[in-house]
C-alpha atoms as a PDB file:
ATOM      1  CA  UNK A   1       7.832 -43.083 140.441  1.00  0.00           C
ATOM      2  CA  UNK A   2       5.799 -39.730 139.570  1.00  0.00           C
ATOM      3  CA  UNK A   3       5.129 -37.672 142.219  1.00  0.00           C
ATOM      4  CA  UNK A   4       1.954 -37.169 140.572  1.00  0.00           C
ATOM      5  CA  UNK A   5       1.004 -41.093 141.575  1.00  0.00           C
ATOM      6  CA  UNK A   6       3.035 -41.931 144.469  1.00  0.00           C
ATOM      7  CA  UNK A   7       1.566 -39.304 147.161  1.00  0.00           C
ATOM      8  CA  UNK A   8      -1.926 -39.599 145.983  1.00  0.00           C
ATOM      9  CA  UNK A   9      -1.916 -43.547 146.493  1.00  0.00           C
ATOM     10  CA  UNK A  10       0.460 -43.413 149.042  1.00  0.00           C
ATOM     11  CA  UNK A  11      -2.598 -41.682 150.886  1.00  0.00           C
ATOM     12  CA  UNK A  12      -5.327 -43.480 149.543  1.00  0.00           C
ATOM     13  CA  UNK A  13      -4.198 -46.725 150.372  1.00  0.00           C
ATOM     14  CA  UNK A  14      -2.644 -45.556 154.045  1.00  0.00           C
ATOM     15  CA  UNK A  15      -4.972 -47.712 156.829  1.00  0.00           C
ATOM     16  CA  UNK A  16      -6.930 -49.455 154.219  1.00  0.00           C
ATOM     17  CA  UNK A  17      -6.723 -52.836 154.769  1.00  0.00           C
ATOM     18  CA  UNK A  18      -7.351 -56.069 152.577  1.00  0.00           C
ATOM     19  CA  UNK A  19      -9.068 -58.996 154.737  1.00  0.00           C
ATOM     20  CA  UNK A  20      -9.538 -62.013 154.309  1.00  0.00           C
ATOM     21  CA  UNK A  21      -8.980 -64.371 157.442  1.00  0.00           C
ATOM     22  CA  UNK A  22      -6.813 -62.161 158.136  1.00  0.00           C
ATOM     23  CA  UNK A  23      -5.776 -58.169 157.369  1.00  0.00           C
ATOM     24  CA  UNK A  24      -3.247 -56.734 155.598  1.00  0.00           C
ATOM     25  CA  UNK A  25      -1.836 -53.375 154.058  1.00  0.00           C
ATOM     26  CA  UNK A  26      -1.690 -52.443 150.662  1.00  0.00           C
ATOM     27  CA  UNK A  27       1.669 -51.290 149.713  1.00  0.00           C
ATOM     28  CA  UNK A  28       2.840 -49.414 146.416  1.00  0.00           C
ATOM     29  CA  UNK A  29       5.678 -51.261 144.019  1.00  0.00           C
ATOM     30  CA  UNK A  30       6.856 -49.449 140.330  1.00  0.00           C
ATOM     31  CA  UNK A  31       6.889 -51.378 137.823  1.00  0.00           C
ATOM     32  CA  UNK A  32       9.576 -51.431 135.374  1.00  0.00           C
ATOM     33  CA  UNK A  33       7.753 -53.763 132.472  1.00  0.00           C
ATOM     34  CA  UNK A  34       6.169 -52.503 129.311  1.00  0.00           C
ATOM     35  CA  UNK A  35       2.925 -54.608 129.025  1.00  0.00           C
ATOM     36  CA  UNK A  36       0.371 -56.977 131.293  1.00  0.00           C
ATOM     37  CA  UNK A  37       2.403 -59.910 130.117  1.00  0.00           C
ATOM     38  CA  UNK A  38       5.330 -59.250 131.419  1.00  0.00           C
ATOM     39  CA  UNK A  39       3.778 -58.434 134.625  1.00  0.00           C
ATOM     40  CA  UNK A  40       2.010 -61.521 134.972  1.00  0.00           C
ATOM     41  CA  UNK A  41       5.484 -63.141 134.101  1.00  0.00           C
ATOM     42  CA  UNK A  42       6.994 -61.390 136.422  1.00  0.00           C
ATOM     43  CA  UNK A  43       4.691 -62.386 139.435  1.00  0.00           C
ATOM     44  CA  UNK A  44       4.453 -65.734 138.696  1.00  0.00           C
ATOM     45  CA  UNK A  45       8.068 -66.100 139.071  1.00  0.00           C
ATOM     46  CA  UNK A  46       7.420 -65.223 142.925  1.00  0.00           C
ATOM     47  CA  UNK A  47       5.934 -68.013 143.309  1.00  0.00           C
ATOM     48  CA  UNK A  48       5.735 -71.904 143.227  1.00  0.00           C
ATOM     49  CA  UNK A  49       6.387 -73.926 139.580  1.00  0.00           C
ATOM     50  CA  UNK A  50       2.862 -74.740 138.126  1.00  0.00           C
ATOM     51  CA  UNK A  51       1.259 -71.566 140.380  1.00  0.00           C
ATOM     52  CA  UNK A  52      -1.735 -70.090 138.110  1.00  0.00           C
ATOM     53  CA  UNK A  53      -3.568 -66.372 137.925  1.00  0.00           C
ATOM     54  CA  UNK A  54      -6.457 -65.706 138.535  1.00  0.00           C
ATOM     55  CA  UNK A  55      -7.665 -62.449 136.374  1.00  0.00           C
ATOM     56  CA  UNK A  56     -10.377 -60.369 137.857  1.00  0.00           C
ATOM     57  CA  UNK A  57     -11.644 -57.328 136.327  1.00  0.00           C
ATOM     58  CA  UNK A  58     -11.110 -54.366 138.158  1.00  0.00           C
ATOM     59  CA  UNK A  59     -14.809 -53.353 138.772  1.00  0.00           C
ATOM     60  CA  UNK A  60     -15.980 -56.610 139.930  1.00  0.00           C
ATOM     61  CA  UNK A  61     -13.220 -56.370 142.186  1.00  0.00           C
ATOM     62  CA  UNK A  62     -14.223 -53.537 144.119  1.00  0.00           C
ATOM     63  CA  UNK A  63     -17.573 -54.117 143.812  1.00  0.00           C
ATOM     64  CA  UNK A  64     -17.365 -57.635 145.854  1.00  0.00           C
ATOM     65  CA  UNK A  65     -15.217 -55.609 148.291  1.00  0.00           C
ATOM     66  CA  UNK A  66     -17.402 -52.650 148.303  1.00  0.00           C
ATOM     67  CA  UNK A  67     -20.953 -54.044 149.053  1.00  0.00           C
ATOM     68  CA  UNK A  68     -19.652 -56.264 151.518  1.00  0.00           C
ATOM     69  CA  UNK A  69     -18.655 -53.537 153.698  1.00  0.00           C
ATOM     70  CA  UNK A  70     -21.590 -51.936 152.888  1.00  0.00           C
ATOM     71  CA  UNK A  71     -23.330 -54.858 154.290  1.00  0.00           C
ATOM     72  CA  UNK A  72     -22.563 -53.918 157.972  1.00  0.00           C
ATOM     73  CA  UNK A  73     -23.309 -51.228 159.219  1.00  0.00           C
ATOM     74  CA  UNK A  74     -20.677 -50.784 161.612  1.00  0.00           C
ATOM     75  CA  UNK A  75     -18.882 -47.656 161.652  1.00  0.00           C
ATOM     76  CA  UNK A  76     -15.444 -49.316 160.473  1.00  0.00           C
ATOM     77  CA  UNK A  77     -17.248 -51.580 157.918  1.00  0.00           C
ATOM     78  CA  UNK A  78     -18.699 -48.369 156.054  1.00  0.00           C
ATOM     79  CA  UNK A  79     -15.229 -46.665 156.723  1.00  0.00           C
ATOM     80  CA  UNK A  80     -13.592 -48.647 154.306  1.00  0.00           C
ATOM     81  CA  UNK A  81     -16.349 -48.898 151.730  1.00  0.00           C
ATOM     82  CA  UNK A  82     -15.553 -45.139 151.443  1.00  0.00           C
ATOM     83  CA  UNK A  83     -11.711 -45.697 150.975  1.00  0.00           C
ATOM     84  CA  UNK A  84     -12.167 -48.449 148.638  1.00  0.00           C
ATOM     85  CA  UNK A  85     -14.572 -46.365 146.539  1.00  0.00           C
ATOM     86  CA  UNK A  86     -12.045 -43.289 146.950  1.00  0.00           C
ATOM     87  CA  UNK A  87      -9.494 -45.496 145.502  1.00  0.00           C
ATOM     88  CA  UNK A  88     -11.155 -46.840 142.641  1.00  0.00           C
ATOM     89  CA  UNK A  89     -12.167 -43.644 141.241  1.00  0.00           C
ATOM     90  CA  UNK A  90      -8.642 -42.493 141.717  1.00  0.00           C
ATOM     91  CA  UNK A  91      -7.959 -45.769 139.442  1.00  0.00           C
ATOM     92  CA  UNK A  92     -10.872 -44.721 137.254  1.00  0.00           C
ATOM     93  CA  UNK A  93      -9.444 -41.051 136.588  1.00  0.00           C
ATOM     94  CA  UNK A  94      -5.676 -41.629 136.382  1.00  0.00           C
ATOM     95  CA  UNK A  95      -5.008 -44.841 134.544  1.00  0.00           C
ATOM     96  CA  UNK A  96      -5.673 -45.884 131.461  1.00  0.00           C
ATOM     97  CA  UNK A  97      -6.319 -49.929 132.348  1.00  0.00           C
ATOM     98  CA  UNK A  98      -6.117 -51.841 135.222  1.00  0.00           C
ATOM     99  CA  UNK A  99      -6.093 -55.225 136.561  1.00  0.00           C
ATOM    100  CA  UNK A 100      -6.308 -57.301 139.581  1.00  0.00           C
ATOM    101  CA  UNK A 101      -3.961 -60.327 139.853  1.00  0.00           C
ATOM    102  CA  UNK A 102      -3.904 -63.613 142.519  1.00  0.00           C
ATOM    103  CA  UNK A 103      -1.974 -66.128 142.954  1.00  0.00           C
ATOM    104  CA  UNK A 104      -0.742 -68.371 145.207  1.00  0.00           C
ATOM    105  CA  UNK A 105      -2.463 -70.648 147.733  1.00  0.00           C
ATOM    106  CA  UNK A 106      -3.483 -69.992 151.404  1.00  0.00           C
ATOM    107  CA  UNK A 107      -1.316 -66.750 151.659  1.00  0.00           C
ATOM    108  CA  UNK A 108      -2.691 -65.576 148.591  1.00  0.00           C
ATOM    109  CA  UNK A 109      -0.916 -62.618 146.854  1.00  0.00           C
ATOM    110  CA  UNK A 110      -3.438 -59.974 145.597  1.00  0.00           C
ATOM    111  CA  UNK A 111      -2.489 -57.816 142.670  1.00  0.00           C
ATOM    112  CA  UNK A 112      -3.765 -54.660 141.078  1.00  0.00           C
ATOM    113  CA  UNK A 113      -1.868 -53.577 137.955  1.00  0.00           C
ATOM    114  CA  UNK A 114      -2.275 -49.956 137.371  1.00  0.00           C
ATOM    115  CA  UNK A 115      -1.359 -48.703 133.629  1.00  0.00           C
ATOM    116  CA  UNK A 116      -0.947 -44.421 134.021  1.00  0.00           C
ATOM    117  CA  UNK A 117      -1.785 -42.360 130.892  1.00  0.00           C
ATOM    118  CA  UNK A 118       2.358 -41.967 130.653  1.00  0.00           C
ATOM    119  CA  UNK A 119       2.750 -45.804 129.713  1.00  0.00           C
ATOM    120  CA  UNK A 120       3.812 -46.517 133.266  1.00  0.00           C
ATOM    121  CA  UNK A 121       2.906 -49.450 135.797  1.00  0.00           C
ATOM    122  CA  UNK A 122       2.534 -49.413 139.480  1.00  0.00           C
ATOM    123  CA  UNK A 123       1.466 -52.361 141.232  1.00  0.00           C
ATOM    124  CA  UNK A 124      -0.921 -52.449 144.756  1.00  0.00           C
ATOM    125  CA  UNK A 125      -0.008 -55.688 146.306  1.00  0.00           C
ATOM    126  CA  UNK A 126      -1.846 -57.289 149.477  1.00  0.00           C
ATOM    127  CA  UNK A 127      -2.353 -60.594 150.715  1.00  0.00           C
ATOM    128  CA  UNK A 128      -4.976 -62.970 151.298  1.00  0.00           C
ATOM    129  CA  UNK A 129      -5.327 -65.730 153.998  1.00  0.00           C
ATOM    130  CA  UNK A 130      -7.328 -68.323 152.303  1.00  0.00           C
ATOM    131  CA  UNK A 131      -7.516 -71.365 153.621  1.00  0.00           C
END
């Protein structure tokens, strides 16, 4: 993976948290497929037969994450509105598309596709407790 990508996500993404019932990490994964279909393919096959995606466009994404820790004001809360925003407009400035993946049910994986101006994917992958 580029340099170029890895360290500044590798930063962005260090303590930032998904939660749900539940918190977990982000984590980074290349991708090695040429196109969003493959991807999807390639997800879905981590998972059980007759498993569905669920597509969500990248902006309404973090925007649902966003204002909801906006909503508290708690010190922590408004924390990681500012790394989720930090991230996105990384996302915003260095990729050409994106797109945020789940699938699964109750430990819900949680996908964002990244596409980089050089034809490459990287994938940010989390997990939801959803019960």
């Amino acid at each position: 993976m580029d340099e170029n990508v890895k360290s500044p996500l590798t930063t962005l993404i260090s303590d930032l948290y998904f939660i749900s019932e539940s918190e977990y990490p982000f984590t980074i994964e290349e991708l090695y497929e040429k196109d969003f279909s493959q991807i999807e393919k390639n997800i879905l096959s981590r998972y059980e037969p007759h498993s569905k995606l669920i597509r969500i466009e990248t902006l309404d994404f973090f925007n649902r994450i966003i204002n909801n820790f906006e909503a508290s004001e708690d010190e922590l809360s408004q924390s990681f509105a500012k790394k989720y925003k930090e991230l996105y407009q990384f996302i915003i400035q260095a990729c050409t598309s994106s797109l945020v993946l789940k699938c699964g049910k109750i430990e819900v994986g949680v996908f964002i596709v990244l596409e980089f101006k050089n034809g490459k994917f990287t994938l940010l992958k989390t997990i939801s407790i959803e019960t």
